[in-house]
Each structure stands twice: as C-alpha cells, then as structure tokens.
N, C-alpha and C. Protein backbone atom coordinates (compact mmCIF):
# COMPACT_ATOMS: atom_id res chain seq x y z
N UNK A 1 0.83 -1.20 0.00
CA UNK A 1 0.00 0.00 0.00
C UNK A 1 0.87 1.26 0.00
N UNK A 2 1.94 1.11 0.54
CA UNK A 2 2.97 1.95 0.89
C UNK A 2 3.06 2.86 -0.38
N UNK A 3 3.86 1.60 -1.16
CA UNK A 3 4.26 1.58 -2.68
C UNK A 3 3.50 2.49 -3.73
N UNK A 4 2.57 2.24 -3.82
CA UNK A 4 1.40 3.04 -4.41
C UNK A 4 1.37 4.47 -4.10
N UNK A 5 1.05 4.66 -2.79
CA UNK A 5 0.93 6.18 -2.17
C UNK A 5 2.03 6.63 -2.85
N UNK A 6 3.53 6.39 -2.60
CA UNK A 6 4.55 7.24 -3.40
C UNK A 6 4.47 7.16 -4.43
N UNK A 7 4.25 5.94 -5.17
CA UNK A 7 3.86 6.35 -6.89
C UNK A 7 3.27 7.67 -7.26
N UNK A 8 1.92 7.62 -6.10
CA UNK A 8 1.20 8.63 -7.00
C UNK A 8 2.10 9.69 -6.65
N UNK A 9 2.19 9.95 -5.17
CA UNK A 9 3.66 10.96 -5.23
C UNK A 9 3.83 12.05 -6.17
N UNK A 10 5.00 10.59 -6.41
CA UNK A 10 5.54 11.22 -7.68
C UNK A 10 5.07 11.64 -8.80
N UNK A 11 3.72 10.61 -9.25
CA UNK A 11 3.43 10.56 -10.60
C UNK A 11 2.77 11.99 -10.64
N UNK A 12 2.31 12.61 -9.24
CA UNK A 12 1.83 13.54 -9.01
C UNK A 12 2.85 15.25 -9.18
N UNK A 13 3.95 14.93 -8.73
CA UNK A 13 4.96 15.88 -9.04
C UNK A 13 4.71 16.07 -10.54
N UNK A 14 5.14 14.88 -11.26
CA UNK A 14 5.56 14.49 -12.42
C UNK A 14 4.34 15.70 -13.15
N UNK A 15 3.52 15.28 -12.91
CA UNK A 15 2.63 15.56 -14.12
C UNK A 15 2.12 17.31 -13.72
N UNK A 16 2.65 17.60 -12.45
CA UNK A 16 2.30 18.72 -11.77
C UNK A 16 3.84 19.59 -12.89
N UNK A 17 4.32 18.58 -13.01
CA UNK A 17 5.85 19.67 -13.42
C UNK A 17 5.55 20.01 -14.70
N UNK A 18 4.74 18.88 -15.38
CA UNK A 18 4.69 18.70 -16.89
C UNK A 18 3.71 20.21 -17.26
N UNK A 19 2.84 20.30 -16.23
CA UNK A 19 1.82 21.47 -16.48
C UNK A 19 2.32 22.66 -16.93
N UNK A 20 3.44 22.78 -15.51
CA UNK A 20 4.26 24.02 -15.82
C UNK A 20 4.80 24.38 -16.81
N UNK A 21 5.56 22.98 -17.06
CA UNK A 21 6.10 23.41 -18.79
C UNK A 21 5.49 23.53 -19.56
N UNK A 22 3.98 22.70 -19.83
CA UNK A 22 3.05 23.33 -20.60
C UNK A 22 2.70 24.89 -20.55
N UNK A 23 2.57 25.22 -19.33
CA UNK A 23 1.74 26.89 -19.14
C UNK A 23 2.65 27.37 -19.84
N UNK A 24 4.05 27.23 -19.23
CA UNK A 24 5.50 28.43 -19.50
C UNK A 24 5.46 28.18 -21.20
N UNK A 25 5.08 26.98 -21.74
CA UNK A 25 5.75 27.25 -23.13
C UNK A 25 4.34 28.20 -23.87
N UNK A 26 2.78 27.72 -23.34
CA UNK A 26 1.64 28.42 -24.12
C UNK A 26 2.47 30.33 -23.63
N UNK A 27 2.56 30.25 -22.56
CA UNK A 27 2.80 31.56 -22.38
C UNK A 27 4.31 32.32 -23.58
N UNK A 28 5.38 31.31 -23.65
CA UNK A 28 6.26 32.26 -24.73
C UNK A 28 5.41 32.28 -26.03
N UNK A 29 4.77 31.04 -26.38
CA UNK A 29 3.92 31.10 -27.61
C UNK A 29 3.13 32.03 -27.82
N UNK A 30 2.40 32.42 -26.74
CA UNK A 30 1.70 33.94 -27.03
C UNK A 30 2.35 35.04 -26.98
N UNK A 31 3.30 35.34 -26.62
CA UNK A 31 4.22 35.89 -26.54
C UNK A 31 4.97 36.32 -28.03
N UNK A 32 5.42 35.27 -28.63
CA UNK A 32 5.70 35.23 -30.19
C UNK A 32 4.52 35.68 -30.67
N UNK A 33 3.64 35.19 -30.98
CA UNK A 33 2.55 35.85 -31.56
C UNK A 33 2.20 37.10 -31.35
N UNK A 34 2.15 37.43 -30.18
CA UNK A 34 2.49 39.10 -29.68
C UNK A 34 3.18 40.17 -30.59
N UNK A 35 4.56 39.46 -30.62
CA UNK A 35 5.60 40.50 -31.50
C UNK A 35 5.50 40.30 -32.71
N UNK A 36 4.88 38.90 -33.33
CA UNK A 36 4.90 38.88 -34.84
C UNK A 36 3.70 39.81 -34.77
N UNK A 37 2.83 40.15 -34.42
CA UNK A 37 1.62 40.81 -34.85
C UNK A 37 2.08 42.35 -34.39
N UNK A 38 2.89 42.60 -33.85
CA UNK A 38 3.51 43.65 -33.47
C UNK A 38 4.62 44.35 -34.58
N UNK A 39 5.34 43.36 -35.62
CA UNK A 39 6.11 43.62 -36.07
C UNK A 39 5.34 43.40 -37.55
N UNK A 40 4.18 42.72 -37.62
CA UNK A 40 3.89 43.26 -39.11
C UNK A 40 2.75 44.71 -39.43
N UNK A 41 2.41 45.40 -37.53
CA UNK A 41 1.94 46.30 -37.31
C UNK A 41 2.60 47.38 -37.87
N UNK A 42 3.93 47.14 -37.60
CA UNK A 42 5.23 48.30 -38.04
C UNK A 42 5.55 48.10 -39.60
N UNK A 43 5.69 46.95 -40.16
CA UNK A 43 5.76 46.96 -41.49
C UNK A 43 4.62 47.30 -41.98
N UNK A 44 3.47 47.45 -41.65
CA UNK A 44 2.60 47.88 -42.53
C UNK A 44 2.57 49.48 -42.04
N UNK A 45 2.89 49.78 -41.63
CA UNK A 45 3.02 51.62 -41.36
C UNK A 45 3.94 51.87 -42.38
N UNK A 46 5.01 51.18 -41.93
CA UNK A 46 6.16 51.55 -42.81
C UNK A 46 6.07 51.49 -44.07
N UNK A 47 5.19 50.70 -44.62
CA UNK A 47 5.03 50.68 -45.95
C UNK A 47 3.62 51.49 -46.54
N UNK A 48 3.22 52.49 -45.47
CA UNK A 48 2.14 53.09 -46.01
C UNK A 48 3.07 54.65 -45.87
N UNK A 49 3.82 54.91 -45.24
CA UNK A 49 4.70 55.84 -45.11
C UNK A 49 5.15 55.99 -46.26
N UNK A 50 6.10 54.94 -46.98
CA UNK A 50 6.53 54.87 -48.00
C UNK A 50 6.04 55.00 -49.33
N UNK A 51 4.92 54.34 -49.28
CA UNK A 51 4.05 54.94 -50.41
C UNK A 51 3.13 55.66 -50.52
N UNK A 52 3.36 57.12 -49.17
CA UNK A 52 2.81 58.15 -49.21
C UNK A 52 3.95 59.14 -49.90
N UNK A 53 5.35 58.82 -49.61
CA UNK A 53 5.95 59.55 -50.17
C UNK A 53 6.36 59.40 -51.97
N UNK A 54 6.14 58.39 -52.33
CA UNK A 54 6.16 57.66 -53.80
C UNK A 54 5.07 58.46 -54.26
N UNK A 55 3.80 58.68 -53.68
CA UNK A 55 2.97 59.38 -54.15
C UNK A 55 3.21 60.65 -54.46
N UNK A 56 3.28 61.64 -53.31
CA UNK A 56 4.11 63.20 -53.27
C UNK A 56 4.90 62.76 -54.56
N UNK A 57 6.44 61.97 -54.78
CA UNK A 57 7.44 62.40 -55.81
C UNK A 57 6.47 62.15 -57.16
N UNK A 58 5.64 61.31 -57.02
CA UNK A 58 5.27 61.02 -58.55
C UNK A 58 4.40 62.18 -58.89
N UNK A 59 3.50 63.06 -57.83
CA UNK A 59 2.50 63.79 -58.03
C UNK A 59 3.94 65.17 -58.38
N UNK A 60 4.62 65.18 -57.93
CA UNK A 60 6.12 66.59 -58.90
C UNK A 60 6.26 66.52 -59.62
N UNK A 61 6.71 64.78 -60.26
CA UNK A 61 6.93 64.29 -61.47
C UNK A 61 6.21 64.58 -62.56
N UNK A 62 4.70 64.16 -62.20
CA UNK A 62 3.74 64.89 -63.05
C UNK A 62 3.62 65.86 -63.59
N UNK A 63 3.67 66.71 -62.52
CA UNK A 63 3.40 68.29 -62.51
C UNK A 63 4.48 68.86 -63.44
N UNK A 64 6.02 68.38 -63.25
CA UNK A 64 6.91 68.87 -64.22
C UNK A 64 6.44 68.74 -65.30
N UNK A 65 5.94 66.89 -65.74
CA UNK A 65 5.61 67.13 -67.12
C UNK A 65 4.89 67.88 -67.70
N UNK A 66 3.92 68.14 -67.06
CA UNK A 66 2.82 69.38 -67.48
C UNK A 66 3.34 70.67 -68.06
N UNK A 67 4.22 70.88 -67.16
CA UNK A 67 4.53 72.39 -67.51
C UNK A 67 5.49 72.04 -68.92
N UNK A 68 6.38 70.96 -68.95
CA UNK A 68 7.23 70.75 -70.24
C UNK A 68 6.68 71.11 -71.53
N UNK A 69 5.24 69.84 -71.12
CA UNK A 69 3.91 70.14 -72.81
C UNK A 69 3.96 71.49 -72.57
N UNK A 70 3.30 72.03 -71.52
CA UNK A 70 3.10 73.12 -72.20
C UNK A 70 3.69 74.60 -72.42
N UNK A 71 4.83 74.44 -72.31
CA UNK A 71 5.84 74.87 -72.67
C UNK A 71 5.98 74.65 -73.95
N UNK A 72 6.31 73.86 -74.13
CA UNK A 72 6.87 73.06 -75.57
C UNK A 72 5.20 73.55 -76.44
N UNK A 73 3.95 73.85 -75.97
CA UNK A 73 2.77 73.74 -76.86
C UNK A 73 2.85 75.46 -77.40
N UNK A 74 3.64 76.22 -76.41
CA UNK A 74 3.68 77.69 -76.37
C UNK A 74 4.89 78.17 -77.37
N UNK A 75 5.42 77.23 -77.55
CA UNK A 75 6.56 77.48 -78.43
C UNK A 75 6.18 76.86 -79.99
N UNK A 76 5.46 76.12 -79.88
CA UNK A 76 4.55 75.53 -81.49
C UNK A 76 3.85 76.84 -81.97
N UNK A 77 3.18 77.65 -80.87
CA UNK A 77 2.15 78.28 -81.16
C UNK A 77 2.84 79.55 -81.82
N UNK A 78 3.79 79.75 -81.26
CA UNK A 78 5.01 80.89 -81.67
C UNK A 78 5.42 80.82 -82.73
C-alpha cells in the first residue's frame, strides 16, 4: 500500500511539473505571436509611409511634365 501512495507521489509531481512546462511554453507562444503581430503592425506603417511619399514624388513628377507640354505647346504656337 505503501508503494502506491509514493507512486502517486511522484506521478503527481511528475505531471504537476509537466503542467508548468506546458503553461511556460503556451505563455512564450503567445508571446511570439504578440511581436509577430507587433512587427507586421510596423511593417505595414512603414510601408504606407513609404508609399505616401512615392505618391508626393510622382505627383512633382507629373506636374513637371505638365509644364514641359506646355511649354513646348507655347513654343509651337510661336
């Protein structure tokens, strides 16, 4: 009878320990998930940043050409 009682004991540690390592690992796992969702928070800023400014240069770009035609349409007319 003895025998038994310490089995469970242990088997009781045992599986008491196993928990922990379960909790501790769900807990880094959320954890990762945390910063990946954190870090494609920042890449997507960053890439709306970026193609706010692509916008601005292309909207100059434009605008130069404009004035080129018509420049160039003022000098036909001449």
């Amino acid at each position: 009878m003895n025998k038994k009682r310490k089995k469970r004991k242990v088997k009781g540690k045992k599986v008491k320990e196993e928990r922990k390592v379960k909790k501790e690992e769900r807990k880094v796992k959320k954890e990762e998930r945390k910063m990946k969702k954190e870090e494609r928070k920042v890449k997507k800023e960053e890439r709306k940043v970026k193609e706010e400014e692509s916008e601005k240069g292309n909207k100059v770009k434009r605008e130069k050409k404009v004035k080129k035609k018509r420049k160039a349409v003022e000098r036909k007319e001449k």
